[in-house]
C-alpha atoms as a PDB file:
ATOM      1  CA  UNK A   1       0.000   0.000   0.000  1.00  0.00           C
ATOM      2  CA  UNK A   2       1.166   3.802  -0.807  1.00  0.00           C
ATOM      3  CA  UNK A   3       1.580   6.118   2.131  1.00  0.00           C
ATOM      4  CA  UNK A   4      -0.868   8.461   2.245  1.00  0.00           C
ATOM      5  CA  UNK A   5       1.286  10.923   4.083  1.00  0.00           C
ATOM      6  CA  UNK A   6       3.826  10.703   1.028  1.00  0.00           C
ATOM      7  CA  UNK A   7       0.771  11.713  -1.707  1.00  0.00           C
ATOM      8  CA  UNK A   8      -0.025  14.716   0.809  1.00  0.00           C
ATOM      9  CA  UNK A   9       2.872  15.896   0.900  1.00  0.00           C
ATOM     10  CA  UNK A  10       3.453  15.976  -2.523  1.00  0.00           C
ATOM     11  CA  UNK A  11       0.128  17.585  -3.012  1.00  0.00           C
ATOM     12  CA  UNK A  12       1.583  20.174  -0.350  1.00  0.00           C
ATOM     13  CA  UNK A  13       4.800  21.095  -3.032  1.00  0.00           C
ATOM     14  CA  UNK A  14       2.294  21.676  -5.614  1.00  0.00           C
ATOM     15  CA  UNK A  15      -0.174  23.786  -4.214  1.00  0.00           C
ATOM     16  CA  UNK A  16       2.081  27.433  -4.097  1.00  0.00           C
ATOM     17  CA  UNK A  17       1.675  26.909  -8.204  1.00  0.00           C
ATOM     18  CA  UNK A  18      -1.793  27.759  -8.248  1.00  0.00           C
ATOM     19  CA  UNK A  19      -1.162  30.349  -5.811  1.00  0.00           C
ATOM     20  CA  UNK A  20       1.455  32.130  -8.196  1.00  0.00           C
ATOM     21  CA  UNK A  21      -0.517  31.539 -10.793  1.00  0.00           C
ATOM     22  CA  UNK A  22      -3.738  33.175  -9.359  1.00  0.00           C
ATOM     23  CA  UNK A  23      -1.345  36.133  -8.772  1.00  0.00           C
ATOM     24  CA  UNK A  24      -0.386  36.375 -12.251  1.00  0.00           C
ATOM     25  CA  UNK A  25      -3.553  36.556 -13.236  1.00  0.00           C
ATOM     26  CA  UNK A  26      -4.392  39.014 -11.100  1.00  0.00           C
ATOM     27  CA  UNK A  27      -1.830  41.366 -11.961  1.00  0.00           C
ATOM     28  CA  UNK A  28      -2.362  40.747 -15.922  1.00  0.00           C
ATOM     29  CA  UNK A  29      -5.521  41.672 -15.438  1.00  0.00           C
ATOM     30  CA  UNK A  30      -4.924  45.221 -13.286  1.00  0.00           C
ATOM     31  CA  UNK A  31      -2.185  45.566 -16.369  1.00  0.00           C
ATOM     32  CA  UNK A  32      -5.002  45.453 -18.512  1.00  0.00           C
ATOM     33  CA  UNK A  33      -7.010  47.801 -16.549  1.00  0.00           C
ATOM     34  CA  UNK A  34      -4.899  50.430 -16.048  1.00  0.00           C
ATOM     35  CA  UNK A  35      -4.444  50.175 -19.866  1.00  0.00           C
ATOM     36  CA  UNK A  36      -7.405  50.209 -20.573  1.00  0.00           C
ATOM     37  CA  UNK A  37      -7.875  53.369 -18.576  1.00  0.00           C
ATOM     38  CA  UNK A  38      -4.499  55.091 -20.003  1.00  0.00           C
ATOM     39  CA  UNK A  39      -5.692  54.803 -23.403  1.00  0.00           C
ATOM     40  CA  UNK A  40      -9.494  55.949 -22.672  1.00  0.00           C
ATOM     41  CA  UNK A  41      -7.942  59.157 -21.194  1.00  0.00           C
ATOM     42  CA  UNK A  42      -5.525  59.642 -23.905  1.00  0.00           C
ATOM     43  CA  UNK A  43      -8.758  59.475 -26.645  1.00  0.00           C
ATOM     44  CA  UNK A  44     -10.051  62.193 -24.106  1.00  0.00           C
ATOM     45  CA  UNK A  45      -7.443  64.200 -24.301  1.00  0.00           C
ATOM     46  CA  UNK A  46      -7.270  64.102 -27.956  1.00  0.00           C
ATOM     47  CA  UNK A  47     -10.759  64.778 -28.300  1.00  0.00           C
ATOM     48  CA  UNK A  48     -10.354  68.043 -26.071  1.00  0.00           C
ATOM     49  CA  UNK A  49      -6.774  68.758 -27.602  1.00  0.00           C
ATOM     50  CA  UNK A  50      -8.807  68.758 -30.950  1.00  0.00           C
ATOM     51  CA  UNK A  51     -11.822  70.801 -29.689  1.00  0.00           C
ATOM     52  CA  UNK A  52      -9.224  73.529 -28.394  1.00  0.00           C
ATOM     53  CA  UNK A  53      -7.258  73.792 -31.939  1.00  0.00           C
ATOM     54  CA  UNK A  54     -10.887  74.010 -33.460  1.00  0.00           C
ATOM     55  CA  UNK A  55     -11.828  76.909 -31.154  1.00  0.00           C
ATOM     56  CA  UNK A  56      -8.514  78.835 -31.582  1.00  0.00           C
ATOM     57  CA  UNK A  57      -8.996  78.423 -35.659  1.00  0.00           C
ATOM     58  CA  UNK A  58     -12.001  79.957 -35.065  1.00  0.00           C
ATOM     59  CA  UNK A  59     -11.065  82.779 -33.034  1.00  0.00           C
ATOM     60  CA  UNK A  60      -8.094  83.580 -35.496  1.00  0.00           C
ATOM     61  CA  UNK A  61     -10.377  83.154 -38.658  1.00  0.00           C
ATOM     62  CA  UNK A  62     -12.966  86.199 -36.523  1.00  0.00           C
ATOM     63  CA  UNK A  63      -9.587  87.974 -36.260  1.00  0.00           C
ATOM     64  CA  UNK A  64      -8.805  88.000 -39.506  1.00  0.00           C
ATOM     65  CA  UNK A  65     -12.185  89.090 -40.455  1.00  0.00           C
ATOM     66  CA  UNK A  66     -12.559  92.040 -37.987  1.00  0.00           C
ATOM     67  CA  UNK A  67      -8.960  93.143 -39.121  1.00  0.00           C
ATOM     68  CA  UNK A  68     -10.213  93.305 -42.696  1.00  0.00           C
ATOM     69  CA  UNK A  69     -13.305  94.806 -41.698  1.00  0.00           C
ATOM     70  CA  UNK A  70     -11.421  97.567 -39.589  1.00  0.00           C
ATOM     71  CA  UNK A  71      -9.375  98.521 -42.872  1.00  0.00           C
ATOM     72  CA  UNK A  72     -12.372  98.905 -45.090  1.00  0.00           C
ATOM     73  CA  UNK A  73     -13.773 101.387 -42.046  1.00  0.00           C
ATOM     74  CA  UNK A  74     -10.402 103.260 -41.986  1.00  0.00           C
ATOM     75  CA  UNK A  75     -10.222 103.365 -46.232  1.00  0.00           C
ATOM     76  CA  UNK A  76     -14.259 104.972 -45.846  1.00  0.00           C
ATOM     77  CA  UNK A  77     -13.187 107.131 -42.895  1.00  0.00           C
ATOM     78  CA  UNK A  78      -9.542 108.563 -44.537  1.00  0.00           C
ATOM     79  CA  UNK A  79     -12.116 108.994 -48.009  1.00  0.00           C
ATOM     80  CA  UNK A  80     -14.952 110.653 -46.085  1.00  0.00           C
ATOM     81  CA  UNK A  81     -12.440 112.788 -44.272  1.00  0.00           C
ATOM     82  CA  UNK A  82     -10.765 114.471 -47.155  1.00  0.00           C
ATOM     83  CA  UNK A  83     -13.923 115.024 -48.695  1.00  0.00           C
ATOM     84  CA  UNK A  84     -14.671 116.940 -45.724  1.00  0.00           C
ATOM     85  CA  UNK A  85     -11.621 118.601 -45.973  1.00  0.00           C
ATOM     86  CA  UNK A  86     -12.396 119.808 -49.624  1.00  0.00           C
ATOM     87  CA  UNK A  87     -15.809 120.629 -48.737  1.00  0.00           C
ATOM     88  CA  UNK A  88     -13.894 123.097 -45.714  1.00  0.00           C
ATOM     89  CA  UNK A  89     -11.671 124.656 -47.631  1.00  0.00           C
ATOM     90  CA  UNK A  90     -14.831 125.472 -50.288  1.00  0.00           C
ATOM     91  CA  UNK A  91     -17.089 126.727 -47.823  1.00  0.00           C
ATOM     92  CA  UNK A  92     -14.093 129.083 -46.175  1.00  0.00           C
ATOM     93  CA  UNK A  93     -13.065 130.520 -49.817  1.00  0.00           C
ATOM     94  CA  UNK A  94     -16.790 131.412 -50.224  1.00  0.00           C
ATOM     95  CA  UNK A  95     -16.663 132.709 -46.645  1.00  0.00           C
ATOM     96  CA  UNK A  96     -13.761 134.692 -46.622  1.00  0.00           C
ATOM     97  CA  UNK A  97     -15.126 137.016 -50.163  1.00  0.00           C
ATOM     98  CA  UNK A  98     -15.673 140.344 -49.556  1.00  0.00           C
ATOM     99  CA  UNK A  99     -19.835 140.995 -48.475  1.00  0.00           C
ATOM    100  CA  UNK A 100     -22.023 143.316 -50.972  1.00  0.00           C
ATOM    101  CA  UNK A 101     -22.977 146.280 -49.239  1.00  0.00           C
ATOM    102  CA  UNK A 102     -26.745 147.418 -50.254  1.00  0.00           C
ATOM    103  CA  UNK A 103     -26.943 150.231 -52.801  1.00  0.00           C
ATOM    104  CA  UNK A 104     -23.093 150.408 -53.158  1.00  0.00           C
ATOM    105  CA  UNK A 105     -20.840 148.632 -55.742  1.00  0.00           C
ATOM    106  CA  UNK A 106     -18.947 146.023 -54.525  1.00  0.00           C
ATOM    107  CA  UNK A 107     -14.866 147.017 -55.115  1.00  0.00           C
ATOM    108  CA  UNK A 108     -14.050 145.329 -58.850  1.00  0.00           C
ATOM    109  CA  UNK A 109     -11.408 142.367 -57.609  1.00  0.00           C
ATOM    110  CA  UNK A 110      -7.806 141.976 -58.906  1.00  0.00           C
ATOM    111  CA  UNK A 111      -7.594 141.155 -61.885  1.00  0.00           C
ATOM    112  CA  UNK A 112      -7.205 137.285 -62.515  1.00  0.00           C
ATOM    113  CA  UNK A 113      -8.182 136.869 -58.628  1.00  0.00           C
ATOM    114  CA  UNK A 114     -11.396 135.197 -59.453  1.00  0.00           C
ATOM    115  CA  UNK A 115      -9.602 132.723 -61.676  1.00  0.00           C
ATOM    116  CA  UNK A 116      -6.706 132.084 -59.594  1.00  0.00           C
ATOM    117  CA  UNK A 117      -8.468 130.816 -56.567  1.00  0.00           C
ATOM    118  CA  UNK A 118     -10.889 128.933 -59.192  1.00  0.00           C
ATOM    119  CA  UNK A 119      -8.215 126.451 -60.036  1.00  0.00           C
ATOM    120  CA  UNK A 120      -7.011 126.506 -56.903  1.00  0.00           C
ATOM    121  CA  UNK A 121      -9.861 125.403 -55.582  1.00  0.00           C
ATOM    122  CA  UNK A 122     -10.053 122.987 -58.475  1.00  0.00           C
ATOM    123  CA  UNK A 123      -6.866 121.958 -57.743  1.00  0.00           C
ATOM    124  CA  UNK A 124      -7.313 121.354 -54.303  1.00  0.00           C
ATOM    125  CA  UNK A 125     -10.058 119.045 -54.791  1.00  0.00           C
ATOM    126  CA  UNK A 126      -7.996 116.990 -57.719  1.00  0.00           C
ATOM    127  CA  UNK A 127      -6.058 116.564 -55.006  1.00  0.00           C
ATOM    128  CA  UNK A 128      -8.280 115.534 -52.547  1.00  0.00           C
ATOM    129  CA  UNK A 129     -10.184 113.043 -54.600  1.00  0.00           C
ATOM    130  CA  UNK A 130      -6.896 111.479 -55.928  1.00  0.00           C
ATOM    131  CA  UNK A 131      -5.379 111.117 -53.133  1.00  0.00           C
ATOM    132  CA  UNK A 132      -8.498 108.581 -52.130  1.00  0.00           C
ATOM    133  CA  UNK A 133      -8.197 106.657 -55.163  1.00  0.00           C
ATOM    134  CA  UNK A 134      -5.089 106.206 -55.642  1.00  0.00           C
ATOM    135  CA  UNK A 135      -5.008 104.737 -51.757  1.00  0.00           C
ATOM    136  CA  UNK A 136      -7.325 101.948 -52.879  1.00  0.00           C
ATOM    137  CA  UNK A 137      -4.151 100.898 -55.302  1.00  0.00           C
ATOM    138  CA  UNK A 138      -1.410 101.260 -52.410  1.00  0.00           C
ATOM    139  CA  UNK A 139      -0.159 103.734 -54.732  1.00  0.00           C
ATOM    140  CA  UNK A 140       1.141 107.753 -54.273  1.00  0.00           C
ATOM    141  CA  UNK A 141       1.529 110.922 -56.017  1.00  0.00           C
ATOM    142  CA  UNK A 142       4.043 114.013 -55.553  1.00  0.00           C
ATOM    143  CA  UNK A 143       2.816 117.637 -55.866  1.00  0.00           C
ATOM    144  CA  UNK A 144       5.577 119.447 -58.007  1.00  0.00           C
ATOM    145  CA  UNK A 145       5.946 122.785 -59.188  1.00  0.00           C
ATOM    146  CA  UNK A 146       4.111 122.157 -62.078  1.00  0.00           C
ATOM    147  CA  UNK A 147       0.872 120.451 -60.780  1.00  0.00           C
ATOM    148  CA  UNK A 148       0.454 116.148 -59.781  1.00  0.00           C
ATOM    149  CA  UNK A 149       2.705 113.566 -60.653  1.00  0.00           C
ATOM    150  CA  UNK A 150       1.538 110.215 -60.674  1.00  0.00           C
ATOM    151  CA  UNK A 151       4.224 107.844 -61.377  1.00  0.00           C
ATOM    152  CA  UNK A 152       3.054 104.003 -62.276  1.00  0.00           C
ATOM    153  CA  UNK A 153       5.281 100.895 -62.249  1.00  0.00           C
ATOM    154  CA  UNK A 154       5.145  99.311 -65.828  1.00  0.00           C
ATOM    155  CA  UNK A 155       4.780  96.195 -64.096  1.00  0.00           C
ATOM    156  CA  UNK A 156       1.195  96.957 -62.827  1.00  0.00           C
ATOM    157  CA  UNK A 157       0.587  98.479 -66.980  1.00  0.00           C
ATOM    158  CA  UNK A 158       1.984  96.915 -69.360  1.00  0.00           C
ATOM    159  CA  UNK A 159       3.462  93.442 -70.254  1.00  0.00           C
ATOM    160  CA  UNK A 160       7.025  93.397 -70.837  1.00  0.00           C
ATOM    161  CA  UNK A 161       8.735  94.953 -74.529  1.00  0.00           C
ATOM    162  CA  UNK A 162       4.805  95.819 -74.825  1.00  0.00           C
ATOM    163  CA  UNK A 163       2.866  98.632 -75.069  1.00  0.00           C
ATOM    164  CA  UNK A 164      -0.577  96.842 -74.731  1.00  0.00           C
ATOM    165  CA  UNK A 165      -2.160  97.708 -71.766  1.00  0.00           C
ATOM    166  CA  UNK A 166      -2.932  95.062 -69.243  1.00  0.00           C
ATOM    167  CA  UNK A 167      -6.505  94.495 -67.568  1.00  0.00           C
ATOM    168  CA  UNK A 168      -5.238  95.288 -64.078  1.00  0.00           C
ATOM    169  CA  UNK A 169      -3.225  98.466 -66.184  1.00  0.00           C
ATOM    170  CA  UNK A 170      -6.701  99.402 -67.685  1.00  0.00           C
ATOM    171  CA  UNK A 171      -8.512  99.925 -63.834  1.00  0.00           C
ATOM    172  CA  UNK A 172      -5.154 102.106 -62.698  1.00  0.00           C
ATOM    173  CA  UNK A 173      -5.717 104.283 -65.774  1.00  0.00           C
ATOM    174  CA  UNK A 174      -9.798 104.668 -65.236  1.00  0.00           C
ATOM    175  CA  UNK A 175      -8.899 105.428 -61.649  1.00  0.00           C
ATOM    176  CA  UNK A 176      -7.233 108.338 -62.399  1.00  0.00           C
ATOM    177  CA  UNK A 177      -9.243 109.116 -65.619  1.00  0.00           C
ATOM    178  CA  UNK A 178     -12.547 109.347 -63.088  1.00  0.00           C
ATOM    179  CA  UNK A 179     -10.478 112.061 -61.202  1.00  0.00           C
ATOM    180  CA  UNK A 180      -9.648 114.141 -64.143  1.00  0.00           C
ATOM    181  CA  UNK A 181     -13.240 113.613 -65.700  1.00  0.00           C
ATOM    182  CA  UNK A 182     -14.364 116.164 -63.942  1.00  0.00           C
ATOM    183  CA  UNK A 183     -12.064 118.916 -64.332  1.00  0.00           C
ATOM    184  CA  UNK A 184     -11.023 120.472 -67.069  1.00  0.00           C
ATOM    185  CA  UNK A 185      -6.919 120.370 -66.205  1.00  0.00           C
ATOM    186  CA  UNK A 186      -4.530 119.839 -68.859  1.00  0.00           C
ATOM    187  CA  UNK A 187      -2.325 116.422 -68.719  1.00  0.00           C
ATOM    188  CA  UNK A 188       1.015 115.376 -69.793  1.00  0.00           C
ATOM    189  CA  UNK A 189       2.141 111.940 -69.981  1.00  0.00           C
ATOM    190  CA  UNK A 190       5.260 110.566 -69.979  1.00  0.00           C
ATOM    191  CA  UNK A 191       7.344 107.113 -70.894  1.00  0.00           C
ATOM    192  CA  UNK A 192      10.313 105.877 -69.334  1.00  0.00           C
ATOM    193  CA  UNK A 193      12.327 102.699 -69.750  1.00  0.00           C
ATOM    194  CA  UNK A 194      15.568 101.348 -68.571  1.00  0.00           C
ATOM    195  CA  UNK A 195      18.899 100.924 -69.935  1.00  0.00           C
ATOM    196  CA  UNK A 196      18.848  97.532 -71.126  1.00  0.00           C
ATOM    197  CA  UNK A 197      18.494  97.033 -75.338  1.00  0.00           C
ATOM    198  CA  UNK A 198      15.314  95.665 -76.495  1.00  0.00           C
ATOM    199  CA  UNK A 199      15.993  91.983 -77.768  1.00  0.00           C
ATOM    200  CA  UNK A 200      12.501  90.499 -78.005  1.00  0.00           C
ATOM    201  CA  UNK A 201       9.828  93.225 -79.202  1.00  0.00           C
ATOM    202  CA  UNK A 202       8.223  95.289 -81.840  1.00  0.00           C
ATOM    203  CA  UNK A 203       9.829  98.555 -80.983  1.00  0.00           C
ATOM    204  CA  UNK A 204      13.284  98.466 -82.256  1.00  0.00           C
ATOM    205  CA  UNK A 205      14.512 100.892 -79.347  1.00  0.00           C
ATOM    206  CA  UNK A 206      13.573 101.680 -75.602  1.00  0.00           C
ATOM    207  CA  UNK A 207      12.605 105.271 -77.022  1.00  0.00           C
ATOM    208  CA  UNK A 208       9.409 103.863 -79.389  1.00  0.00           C
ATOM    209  CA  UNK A 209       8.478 101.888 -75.974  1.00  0.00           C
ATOM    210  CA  UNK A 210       8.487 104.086 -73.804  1.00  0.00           C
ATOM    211  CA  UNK A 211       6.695 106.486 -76.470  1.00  0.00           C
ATOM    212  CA  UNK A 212       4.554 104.063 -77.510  1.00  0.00           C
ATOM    213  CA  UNK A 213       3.369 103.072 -73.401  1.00  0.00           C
ATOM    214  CA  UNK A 214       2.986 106.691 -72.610  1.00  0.00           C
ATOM    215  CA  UNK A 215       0.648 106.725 -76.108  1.00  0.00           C
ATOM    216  CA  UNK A 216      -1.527 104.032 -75.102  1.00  0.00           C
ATOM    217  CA  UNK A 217      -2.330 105.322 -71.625  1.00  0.00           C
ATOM    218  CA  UNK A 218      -3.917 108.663 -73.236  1.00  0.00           C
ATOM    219  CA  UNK A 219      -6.058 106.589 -75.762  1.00  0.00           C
ATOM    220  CA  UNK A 220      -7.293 104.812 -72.897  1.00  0.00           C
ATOM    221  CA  UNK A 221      -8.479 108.181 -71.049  1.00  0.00           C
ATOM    222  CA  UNK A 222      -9.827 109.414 -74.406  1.00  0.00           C
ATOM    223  CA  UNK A 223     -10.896 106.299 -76.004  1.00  0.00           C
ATOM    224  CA  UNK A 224     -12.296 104.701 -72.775  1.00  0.00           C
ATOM    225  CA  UNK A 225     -13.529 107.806 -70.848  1.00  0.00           C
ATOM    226  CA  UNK A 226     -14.116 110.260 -73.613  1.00  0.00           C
ATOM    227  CA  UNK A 227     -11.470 112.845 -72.127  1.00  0.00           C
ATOM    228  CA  UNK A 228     -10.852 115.347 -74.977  1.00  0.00           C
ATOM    229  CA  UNK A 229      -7.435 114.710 -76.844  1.00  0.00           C
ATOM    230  CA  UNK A 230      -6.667 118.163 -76.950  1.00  0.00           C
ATOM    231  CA  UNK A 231      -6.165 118.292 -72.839  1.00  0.00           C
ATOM    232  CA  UNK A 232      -3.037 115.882 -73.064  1.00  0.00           C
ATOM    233  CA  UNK A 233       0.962 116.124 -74.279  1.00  0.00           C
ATOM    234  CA  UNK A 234       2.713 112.663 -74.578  1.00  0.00           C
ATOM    235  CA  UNK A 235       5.874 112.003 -74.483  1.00  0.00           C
ATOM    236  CA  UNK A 236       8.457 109.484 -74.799  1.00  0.00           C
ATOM    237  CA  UNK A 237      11.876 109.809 -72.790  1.00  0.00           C
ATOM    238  CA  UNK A 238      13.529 106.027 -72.876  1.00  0.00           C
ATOM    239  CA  UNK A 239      16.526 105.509 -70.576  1.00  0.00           C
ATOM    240  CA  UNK A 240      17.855 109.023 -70.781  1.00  0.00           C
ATOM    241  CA  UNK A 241      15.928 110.349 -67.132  1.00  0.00           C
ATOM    242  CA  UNK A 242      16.218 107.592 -64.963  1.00  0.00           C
ATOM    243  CA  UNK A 243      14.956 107.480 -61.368  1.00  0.00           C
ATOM    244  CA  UNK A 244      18.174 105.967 -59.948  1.00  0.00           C
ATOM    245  CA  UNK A 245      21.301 103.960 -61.424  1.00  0.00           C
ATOM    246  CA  UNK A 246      20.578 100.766 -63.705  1.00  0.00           C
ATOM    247  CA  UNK A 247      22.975  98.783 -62.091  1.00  0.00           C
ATOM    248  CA  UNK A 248      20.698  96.341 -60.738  1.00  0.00           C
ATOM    249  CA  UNK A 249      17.146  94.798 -61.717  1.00  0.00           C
ATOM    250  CA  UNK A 250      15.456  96.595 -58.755  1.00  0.00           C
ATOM    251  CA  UNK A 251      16.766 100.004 -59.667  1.00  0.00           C
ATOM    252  CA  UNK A 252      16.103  99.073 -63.371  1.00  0.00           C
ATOM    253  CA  UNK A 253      11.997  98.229 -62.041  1.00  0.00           C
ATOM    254  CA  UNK A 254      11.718 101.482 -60.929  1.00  0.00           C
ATOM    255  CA  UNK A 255      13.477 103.247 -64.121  1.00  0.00           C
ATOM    256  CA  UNK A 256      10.698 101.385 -65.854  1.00  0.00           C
ATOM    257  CA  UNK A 257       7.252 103.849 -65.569  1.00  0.00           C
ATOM    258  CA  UNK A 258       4.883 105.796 -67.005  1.00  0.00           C
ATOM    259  CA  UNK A 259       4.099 109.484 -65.357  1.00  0.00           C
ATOM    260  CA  UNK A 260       1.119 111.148 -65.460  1.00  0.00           C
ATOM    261  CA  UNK A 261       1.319 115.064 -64.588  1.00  0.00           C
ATOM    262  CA  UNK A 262      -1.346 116.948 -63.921  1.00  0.00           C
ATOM    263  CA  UNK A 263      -1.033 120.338 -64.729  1.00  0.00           C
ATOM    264  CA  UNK A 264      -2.448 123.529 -62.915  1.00  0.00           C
ATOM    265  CA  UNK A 265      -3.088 125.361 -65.872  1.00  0.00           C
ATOM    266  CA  UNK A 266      -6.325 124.538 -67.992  1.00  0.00           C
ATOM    267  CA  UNK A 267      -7.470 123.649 -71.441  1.00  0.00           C
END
């Protein structure tokens, strides 16, 4: 017969298995838990992470929009303003003439007086109203002795070794044609190129160019916005005035215009 004490004990040996493996079970199964957990909080995270990326997108795309917003306001405000401006300096002129007494003859004014502050009046409000349109172009003019120059980049005009107006060249040219529209000013217009030879072009020399550009921007005003020819002087100068020195393509960009001067004196 066996000894039943010898099958107990090795029963005995046996049993701390199952305890250990109970235990790893247990702890696979907290592993798998905390897991578990980890990765439901990281999907959280990610959600809210998202949500917060979403809401600052937002808030810069409202920005944006109230930033473009407040520059069409300040464009309407600087135009309202300086036709307030033109509209002061009107009303003062008129103001500041000498009052009729009753039953006496006013004192005959020096001669050309009348005229004179006419066109400068006229002159005032070219300026005025060109100074708001040409700000909707981000571009300038310079008063001179002579009157307004406008001076436009051939680049915005015409296409290059051409003398074809381009569409965005057509608009700068109506801008300025509305100004003059309603005065009666006279207008000279002027080409200018740079230094470098024509190679690939109809005009055989930077002198026809820049004549020929400085031609088609008064047949636009006359063709386009029925401006009498007789208010406008063209002409073509080349490479022989040049803004700055040629002696590299950014100088030679800004050698390359066309000038439009408006003169104080009229038709």
């Amino acid at each position: 017969m066996h000894d039943d004490r010898l099958y107990d004990e090795k029963e005995l040996e046996k049993s701390w298995l199952l305890s250990y493996s109970d235990l790893i079970t247990l702890l696979f199964v907290i592993v798998v838990i905390i897991a578990a957990s980890q990765a439901a909080n990281l999907q959280t995270q990610r959600a809210e992470a998202q949500k917060e990326t979403a809401k600052q997108q937002a808030t810069l795309q409202q920005v944006h929009e109230s930033l473009d917003l407040l520059n069409l306001q300040k464009l309407e405000l600087q135009r309202e303003v300086h036709q307030l401006e033109a509209q002061k300096k009107l009303l003062t002129g008129s103001e500041g003439e000498t009052p009729q007494i009753p039953d006496a003859a006013p004192p005959p004014p020096p001669v050309g007086s009348t005229e004179t502050d006419a066109a400068e009046r006229d002159m005032e409000t070219v300026r005025t109203q060109l100074s708001s349109a040409l700000a909707e172009l981000n571009l300038d003019y310079e008063e001179t002795e002579e009157g307004l120059r406008i001076r436009l980049p051939v680049s915005i005009l015409f296409p290059s070794g051409s003398a074809d107006l381009k569409q965005q060249g057509k608009q700068v040219v109506g801008t300025v044609a509305g100004v003059l529209k309603s005065f009666g000013n006279r207008v000279r217009i002027e080409g200018y190129t740079d230094d470098v030879p024509i190679a690939h072009s109809s005009y055989k020399t930077n002198w026809e160019l820049s004549t020929g550009r400085a031609i088609a921007v008064m047949r636009e005003m006359v063709d386009a916005y029925t401006l009498p020819s007789s208010r406008f002087t063209v002409a073509g100068l080349g490479e022989y005035k040049p803004l700055v020195d040629n002696s590299n393509e950014e100088n030679r960009a800004k050698n390359r215009r066309v000038e439009i001067i408006i003169l104080a004196e009229k038709e």
